[in-house]
C-alpha atoms as a PDB file:
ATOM      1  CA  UNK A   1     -72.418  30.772 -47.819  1.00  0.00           C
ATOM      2  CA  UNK A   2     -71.209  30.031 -44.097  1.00  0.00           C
ATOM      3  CA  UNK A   3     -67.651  31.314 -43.048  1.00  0.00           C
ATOM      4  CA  UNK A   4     -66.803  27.499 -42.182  1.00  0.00           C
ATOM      5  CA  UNK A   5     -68.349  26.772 -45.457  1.00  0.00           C
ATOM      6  CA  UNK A   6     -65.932  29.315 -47.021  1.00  0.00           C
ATOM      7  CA  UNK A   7     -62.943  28.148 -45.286  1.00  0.00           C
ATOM      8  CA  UNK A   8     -63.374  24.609 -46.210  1.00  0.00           C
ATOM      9  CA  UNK A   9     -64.102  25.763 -50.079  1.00  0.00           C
ATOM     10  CA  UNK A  10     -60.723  28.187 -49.995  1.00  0.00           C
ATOM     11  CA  UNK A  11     -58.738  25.268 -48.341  1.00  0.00           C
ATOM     12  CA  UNK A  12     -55.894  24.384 -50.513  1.00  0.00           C
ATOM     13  CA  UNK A  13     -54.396  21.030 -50.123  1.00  0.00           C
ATOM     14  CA  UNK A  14     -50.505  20.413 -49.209  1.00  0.00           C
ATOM     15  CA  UNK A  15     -50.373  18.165 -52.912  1.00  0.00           C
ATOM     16  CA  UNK A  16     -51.900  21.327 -54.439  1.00  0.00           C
ATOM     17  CA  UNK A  17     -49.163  23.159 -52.666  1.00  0.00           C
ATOM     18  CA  UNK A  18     -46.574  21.173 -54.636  1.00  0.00           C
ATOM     19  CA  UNK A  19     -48.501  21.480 -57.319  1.00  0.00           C
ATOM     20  CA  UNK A  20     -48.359  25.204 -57.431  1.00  0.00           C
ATOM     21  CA  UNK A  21     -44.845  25.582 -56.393  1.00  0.00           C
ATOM     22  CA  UNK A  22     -43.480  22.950 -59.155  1.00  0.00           C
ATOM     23  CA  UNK A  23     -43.142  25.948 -61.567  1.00  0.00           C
ATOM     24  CA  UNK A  24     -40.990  27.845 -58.862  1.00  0.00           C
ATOM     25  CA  UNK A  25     -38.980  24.840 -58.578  1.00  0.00           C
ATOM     26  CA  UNK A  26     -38.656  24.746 -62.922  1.00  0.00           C
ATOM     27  CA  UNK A  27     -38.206  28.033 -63.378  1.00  0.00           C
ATOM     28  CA  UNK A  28     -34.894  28.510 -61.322  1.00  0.00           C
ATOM     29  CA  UNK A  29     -33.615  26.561 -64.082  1.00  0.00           C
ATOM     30  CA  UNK A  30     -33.862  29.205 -66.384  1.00  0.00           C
ATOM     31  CA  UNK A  31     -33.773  32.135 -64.237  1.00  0.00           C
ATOM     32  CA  UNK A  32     -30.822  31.273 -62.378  1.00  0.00           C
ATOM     33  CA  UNK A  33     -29.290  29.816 -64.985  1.00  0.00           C
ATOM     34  CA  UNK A  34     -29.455  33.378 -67.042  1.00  0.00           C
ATOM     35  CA  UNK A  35     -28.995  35.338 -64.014  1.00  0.00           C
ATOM     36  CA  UNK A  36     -25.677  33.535 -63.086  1.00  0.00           C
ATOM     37  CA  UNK A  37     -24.142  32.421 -66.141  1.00  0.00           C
ATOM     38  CA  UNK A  38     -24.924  34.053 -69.478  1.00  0.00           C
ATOM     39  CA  UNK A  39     -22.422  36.706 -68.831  1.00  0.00           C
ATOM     40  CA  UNK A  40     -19.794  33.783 -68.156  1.00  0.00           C
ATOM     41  CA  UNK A  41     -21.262  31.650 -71.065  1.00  0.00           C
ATOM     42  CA  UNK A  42     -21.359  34.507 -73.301  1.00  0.00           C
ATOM     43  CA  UNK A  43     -17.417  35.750 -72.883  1.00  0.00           C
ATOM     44  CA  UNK A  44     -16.027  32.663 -72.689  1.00  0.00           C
ATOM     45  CA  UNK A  45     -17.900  29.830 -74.008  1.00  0.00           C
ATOM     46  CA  UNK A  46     -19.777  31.917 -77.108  1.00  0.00           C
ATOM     47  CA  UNK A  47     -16.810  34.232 -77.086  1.00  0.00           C
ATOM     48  CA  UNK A  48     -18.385  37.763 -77.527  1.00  0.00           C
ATOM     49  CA  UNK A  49     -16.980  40.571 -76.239  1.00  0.00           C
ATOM     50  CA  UNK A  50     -17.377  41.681 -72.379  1.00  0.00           C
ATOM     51  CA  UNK A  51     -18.601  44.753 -73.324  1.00  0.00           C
ATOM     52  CA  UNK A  52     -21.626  43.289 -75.880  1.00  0.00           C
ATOM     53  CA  UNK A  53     -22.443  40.780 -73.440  1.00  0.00           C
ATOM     54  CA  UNK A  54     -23.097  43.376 -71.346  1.00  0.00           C
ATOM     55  CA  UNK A  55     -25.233  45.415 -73.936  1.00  0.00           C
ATOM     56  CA  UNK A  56     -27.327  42.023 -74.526  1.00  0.00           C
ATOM     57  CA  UNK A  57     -27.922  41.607 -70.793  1.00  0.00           C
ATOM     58  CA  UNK A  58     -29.156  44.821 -69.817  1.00  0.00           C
ATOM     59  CA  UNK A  59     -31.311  45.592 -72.819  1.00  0.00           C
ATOM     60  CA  UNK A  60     -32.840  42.376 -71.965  1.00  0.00           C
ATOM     61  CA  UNK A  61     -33.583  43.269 -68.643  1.00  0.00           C
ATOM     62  CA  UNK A  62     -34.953  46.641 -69.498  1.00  0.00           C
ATOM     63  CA  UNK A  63     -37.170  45.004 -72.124  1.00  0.00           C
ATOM     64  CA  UNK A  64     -38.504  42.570 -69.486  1.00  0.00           C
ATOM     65  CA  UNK A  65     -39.417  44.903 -67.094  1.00  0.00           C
ATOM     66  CA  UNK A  66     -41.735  47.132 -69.554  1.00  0.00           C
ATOM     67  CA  UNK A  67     -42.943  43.739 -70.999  1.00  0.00           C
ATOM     68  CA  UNK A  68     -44.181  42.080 -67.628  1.00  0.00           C
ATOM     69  CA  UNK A  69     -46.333  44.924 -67.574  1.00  0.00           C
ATOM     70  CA  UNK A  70     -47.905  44.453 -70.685  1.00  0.00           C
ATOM     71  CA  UNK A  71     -48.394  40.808 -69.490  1.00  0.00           C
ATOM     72  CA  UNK A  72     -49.933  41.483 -66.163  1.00  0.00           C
ATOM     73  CA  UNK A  73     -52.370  43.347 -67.795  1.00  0.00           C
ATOM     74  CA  UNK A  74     -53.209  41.260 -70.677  1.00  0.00           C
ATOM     75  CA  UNK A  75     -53.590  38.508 -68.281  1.00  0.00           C
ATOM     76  CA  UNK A  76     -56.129  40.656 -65.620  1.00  0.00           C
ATOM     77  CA  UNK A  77     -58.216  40.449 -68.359  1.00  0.00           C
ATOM     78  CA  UNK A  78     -58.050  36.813 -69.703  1.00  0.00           C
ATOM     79  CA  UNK A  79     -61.063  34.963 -69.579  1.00  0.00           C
ATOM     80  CA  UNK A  80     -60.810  31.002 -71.272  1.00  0.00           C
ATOM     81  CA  UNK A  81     -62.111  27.324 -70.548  1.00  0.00           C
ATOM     82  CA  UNK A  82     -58.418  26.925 -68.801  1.00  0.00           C
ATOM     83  CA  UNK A  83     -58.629  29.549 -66.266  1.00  0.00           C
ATOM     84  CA  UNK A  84     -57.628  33.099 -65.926  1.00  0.00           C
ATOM     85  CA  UNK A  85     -53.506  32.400 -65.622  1.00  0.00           C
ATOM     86  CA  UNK A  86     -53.007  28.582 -66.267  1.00  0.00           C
ATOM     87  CA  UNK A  87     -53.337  29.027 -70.665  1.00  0.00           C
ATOM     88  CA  UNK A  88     -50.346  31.063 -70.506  1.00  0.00           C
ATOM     89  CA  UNK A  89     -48.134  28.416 -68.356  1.00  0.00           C
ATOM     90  CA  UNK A  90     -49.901  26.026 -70.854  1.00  0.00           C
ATOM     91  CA  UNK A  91     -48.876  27.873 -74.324  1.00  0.00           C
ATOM     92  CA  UNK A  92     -45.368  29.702 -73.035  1.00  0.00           C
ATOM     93  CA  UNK A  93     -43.356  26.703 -71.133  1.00  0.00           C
ATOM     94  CA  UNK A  94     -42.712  25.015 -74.446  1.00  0.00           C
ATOM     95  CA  UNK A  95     -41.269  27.922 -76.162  1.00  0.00           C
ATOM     96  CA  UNK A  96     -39.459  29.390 -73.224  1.00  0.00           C
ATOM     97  CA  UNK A  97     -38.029  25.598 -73.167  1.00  0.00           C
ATOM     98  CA  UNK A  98     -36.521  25.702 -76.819  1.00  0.00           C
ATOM     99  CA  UNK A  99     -35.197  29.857 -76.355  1.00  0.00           C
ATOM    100  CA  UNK A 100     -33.285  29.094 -73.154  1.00  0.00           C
ATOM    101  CA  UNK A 101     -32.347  25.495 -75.553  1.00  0.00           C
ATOM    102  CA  UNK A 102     -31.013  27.903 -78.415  1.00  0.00           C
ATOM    103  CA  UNK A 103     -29.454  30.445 -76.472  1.00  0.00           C
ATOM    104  CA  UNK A 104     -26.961  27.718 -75.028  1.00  0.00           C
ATOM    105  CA  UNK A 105     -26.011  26.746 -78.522  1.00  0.00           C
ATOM    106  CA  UNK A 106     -22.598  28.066 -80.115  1.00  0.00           C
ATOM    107  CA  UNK A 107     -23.570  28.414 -83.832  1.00  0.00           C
ATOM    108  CA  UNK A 108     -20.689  29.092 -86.571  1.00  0.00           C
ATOM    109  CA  UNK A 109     -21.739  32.988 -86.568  1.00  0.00           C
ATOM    110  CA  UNK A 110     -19.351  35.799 -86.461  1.00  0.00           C
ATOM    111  CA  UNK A 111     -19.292  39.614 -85.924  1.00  0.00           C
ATOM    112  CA  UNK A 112     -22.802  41.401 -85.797  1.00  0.00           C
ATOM    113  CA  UNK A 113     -24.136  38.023 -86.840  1.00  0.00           C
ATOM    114  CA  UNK A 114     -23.000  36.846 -83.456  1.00  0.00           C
ATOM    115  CA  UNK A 115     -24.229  39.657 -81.804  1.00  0.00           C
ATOM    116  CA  UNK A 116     -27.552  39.287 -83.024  1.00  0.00           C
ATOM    117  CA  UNK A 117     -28.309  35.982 -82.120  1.00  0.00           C
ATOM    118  CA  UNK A 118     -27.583  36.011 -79.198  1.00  0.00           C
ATOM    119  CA  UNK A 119     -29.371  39.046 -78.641  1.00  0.00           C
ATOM    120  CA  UNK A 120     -32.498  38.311 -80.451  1.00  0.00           C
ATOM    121  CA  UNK A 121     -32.945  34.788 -78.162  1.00  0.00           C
ATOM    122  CA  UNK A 122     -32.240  37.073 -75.036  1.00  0.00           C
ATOM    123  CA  UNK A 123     -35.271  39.321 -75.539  1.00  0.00           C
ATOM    124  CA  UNK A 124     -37.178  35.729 -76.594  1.00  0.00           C
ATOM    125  CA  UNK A 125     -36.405  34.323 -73.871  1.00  0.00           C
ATOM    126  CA  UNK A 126     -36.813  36.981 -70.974  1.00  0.00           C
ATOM    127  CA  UNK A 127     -40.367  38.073 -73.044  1.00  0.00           C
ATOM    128  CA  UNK A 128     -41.825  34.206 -73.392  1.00  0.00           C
ATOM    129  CA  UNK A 129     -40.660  33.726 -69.646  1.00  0.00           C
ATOM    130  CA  UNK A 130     -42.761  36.914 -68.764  1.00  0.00           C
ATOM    131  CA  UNK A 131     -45.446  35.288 -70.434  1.00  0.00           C
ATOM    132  CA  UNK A 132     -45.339  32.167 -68.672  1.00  0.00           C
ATOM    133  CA  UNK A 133     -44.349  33.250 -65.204  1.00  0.00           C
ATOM    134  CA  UNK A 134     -46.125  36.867 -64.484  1.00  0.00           C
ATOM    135  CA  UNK A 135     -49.439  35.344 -64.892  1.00  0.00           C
ATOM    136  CA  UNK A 136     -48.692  32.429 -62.671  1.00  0.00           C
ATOM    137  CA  UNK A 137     -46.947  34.734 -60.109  1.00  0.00           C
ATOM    138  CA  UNK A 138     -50.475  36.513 -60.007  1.00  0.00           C
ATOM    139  CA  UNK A 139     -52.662  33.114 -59.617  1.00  0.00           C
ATOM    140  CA  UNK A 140     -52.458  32.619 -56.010  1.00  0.00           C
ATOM    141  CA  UNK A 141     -55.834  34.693 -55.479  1.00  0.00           C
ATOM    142  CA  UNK A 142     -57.285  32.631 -57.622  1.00  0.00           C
ATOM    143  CA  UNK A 143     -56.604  29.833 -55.883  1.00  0.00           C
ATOM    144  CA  UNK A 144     -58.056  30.651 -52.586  1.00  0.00           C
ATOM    145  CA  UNK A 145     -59.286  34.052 -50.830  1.00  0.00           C
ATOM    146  CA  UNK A 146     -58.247  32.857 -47.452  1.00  0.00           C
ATOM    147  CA  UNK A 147     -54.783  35.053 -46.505  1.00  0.00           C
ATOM    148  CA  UNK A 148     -53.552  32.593 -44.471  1.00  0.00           C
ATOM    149  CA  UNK A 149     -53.896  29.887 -47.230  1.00  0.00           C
ATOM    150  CA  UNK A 150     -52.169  32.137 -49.597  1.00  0.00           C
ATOM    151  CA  UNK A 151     -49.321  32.516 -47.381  1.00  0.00           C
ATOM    152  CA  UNK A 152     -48.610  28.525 -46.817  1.00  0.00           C
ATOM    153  CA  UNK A 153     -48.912  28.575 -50.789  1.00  0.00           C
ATOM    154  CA  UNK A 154     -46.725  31.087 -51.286  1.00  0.00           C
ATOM    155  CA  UNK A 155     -43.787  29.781 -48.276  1.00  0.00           C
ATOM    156  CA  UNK A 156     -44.281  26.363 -50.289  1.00  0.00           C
ATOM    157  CA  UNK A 157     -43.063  27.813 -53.565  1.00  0.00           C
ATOM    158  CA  UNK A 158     -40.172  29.635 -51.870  1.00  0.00           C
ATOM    159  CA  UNK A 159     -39.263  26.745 -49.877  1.00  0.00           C
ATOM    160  CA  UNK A 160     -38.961  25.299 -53.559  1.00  0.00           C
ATOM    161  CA  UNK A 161     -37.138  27.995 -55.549  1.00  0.00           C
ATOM    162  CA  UNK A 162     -34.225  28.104 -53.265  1.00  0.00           C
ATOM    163  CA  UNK A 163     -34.352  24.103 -53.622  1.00  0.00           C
ATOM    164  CA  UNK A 164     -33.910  25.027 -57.345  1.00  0.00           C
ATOM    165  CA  UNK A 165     -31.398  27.639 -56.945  1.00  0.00           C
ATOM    166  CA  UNK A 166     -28.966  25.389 -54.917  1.00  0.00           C
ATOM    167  CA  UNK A 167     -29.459  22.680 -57.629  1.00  0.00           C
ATOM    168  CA  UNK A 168     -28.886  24.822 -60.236  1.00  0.00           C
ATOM    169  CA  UNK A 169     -25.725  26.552 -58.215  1.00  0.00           C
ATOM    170  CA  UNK A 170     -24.506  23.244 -57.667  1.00  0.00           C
ATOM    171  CA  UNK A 171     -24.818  21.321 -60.942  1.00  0.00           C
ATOM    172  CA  UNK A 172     -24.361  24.094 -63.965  1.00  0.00           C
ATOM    173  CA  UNK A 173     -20.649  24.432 -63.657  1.00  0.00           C
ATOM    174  CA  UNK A 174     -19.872  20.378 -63.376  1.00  0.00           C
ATOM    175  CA  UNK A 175     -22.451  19.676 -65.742  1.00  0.00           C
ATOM    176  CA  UNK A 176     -21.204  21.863 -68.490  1.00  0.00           C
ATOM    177  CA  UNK A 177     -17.974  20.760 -67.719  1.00  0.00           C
ATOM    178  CA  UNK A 178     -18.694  16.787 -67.810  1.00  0.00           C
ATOM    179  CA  UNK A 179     -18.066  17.157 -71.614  1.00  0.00           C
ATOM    180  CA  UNK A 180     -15.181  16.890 -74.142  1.00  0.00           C
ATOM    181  CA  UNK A 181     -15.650  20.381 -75.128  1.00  0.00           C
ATOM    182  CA  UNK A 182     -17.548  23.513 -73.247  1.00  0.00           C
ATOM    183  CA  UNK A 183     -20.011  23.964 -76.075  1.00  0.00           C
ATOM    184  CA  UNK A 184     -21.463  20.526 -76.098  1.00  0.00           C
ATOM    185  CA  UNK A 185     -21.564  20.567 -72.255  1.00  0.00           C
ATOM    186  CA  UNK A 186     -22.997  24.130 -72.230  1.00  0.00           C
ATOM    187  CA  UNK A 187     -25.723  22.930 -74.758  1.00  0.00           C
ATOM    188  CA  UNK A 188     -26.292  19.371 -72.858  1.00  0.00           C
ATOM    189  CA  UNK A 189     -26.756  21.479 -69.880  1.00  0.00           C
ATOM    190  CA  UNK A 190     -29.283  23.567 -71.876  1.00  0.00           C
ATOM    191  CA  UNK A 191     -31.295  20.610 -72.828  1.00  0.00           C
ATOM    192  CA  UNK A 192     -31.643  19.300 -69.616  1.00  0.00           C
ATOM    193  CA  UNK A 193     -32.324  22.155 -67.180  1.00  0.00           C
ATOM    194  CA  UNK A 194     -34.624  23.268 -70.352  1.00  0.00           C
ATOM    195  CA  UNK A 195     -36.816  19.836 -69.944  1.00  0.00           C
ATOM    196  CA  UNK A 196     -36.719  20.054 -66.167  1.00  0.00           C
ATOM    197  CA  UNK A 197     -38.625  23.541 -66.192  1.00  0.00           C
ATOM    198  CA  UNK A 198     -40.663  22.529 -69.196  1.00  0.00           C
ATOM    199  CA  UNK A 199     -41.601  19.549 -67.128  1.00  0.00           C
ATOM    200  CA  UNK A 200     -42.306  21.019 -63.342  1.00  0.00           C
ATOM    201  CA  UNK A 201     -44.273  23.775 -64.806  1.00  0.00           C
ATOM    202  CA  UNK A 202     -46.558  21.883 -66.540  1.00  0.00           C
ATOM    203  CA  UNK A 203     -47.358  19.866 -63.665  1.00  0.00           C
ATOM    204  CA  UNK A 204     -48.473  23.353 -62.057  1.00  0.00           C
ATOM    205  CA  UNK A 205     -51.116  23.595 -65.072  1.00  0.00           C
ATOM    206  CA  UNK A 206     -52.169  20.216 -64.725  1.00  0.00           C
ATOM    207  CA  UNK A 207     -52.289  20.201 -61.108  1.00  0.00           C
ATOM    208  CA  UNK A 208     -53.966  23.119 -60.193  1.00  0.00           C
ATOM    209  CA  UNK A 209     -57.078  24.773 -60.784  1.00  0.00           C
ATOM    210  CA  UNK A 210     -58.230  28.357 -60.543  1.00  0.00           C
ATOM    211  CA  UNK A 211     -61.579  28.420 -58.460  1.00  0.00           C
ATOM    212  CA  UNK A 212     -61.541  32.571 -58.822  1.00  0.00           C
ATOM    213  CA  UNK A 213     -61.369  34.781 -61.578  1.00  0.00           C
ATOM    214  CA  UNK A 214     -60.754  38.718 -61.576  1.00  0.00           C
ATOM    215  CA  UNK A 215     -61.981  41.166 -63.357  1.00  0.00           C
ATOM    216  CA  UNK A 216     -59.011  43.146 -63.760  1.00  0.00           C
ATOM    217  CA  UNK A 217     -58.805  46.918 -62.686  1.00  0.00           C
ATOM    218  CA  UNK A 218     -60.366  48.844 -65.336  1.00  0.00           C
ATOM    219  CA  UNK A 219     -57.539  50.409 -66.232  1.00  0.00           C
ATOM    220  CA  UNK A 220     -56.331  51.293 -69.473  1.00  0.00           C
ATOM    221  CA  UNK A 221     -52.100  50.107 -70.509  1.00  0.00           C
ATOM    222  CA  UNK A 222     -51.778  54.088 -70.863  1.00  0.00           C
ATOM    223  CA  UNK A 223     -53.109  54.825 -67.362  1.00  0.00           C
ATOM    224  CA  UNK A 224     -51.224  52.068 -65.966  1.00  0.00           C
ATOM    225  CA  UNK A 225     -48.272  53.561 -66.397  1.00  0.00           C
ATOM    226  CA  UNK A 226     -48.929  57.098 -65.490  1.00  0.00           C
ATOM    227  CA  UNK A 227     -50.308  55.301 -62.030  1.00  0.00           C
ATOM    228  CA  UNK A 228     -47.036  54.044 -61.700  1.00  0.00           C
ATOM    229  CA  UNK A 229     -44.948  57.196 -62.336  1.00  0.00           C
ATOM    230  CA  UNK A 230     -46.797  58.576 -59.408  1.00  0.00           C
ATOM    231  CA  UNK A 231     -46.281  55.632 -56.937  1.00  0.00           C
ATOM    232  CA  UNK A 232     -43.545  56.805 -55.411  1.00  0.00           C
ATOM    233  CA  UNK A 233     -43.418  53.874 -52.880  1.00  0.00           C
ATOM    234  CA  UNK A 234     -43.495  51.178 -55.648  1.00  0.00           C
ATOM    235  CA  UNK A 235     -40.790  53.195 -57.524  1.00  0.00           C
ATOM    236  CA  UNK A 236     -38.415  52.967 -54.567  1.00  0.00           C
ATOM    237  CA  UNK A 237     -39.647  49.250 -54.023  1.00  0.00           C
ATOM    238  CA  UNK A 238     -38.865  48.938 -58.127  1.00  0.00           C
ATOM    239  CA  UNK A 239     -35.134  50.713 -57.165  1.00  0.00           C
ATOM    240  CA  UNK A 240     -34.251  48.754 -54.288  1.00  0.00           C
ATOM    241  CA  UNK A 241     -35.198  45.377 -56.437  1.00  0.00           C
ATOM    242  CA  UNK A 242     -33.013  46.514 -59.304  1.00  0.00           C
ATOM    243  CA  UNK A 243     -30.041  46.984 -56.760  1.00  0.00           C
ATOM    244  CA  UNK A 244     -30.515  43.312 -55.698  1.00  0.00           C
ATOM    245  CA  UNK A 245     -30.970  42.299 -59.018  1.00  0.00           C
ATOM    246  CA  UNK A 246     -27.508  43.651 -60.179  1.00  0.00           C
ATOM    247  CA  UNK A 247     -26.035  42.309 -56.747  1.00  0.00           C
ATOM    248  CA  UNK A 248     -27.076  38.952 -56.945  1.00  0.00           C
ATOM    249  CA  UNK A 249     -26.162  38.694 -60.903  1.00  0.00           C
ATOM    250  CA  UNK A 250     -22.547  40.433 -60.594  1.00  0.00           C
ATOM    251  CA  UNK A 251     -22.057  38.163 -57.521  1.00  0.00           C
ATOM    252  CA  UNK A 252     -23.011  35.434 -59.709  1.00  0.00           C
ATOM    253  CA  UNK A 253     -20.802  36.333 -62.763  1.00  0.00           C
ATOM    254  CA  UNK A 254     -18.214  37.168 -60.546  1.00  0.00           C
ATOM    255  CA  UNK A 255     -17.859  33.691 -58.822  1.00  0.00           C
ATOM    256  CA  UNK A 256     -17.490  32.408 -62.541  1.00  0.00           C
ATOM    257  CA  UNK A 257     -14.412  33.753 -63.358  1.00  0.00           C
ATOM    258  CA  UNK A 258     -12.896  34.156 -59.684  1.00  0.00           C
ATOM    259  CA  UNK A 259     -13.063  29.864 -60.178  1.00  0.00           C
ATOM    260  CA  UNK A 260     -11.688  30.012 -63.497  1.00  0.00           C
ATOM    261  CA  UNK A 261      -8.680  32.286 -62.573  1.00  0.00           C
ATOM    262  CA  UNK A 262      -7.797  31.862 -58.975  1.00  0.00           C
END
């Protein structure tokens, strides 16, 4: 095959663009969502103690980090009539739909009862949004082989996350608030920002197609992570991520209740 042959085969249209970055754009509405306002939801709305809503949070996020590397390499090695990535956007959006659905809810629970629901739909949540989202974070060489056409895919879906993350930014707070009590507008909100990701991320799987498979590294999950314990680089990358992780959450959570009590 010619290199102009190549080029025109590994072009990736500005609609396909969209199409990939409509899951970005959908899955601000959970991330975001989480990231900013479960502690504030949690304490206030669900009334649970500062100090548990903490505990849930952070096992959460400890659990999703080992996880998405379970998923990553599960995926590398997926082979089906839908593609290498797209059957897990297919199979996970719905579920990760109805966790982030139920999490929102206020049920008549009490004590450790309390506790453990919410906790329980926390690890749900952050494991079925692994699912869904690692594997599509890793299709973009399967779209095209061209680096330059994986870049303008890639600024695309950027350009339409931080669309999401203003929306969601702007809207949660008013939108949970629009209601005669905060647990029917936390759970309205819930239903709606739960339907808008459900919706834009399926239009990624229906949208685009994978014209490139991999065949994974060879690895086994054991070696994995002993290649990782010795990647001192990626460690430090893995550090300085978790530092703007907890920044941009305890920003978030702060700005919650410096509104409610200033």
């Amino acid at each position: 095959m010619g290199s102009s042959e190549t080029i025109k085969t590994d072009k990736v249209s500005f609609s396909q663009m969209l199409g990939f970055g409509s899951a970005t754009f959908g899955s601000e509405f959970i991330y975001s969502t989480v990231g900013i306002f479960a502690m504030y939801f949690l304490t206030d709305v669900a009334i649970i103690g500062a100090a548990l809503a903490g505990v849930i949070l952070l096992l959460a996020r400890f659990w999703d980090a080992f996880f998405d590397l379970i998923i990553g390499y599960i995926s590398d090695h997926t082979k089906s009539r839908w593609g290498q990535r797209r059957p897990y956007i297919l199979f996970g959006t719905i579920p990760l739909a109805v966790c982030f659905i139920l999490f929102f809810q206020t049920p008549q629970l009490f004590g450790d009862a309390k506790f453990i629901y919410y906790l329980v739909l926390m690890l749900l949540m952050w494991t079925v949004y692994s699912i869904t989202y690692v594997p599509y974070t890793a299709m973009v060489p399967n779209i095209t082989r061209d680096a330059k056409q994986r870049s303008s895919v890639m600024g695309v879906a950027r350009f339409m996350s931080m669309i999401g993350l203003i929306i969601v930014g702007a809207l949660t707070r008013p939108l949970a608030g629009a209601f005669s009590t905060p647990q029917i507008g936390w759970s309205t909100m819930a239903i709606i920002f739960g339907s808008i990701m459900a919706v834009f991320t399926l239009i990624t799987f229906f949208t685009v197609r994978e014209r490139y498979g991999s065949e994974g590294s060879g690895y086994q999950v054991k070696d994995v992570f002993k290649l990782i314990g010795k990647n001192k680089p990626f460690l430090n990358l893995c550090f300085v991520t978790l530092c703007v992780f907890i920044v941009f959450t305890a920003t978030g959570t702060m700005l919650n209740y410096f509104f409610k009590f200033a």
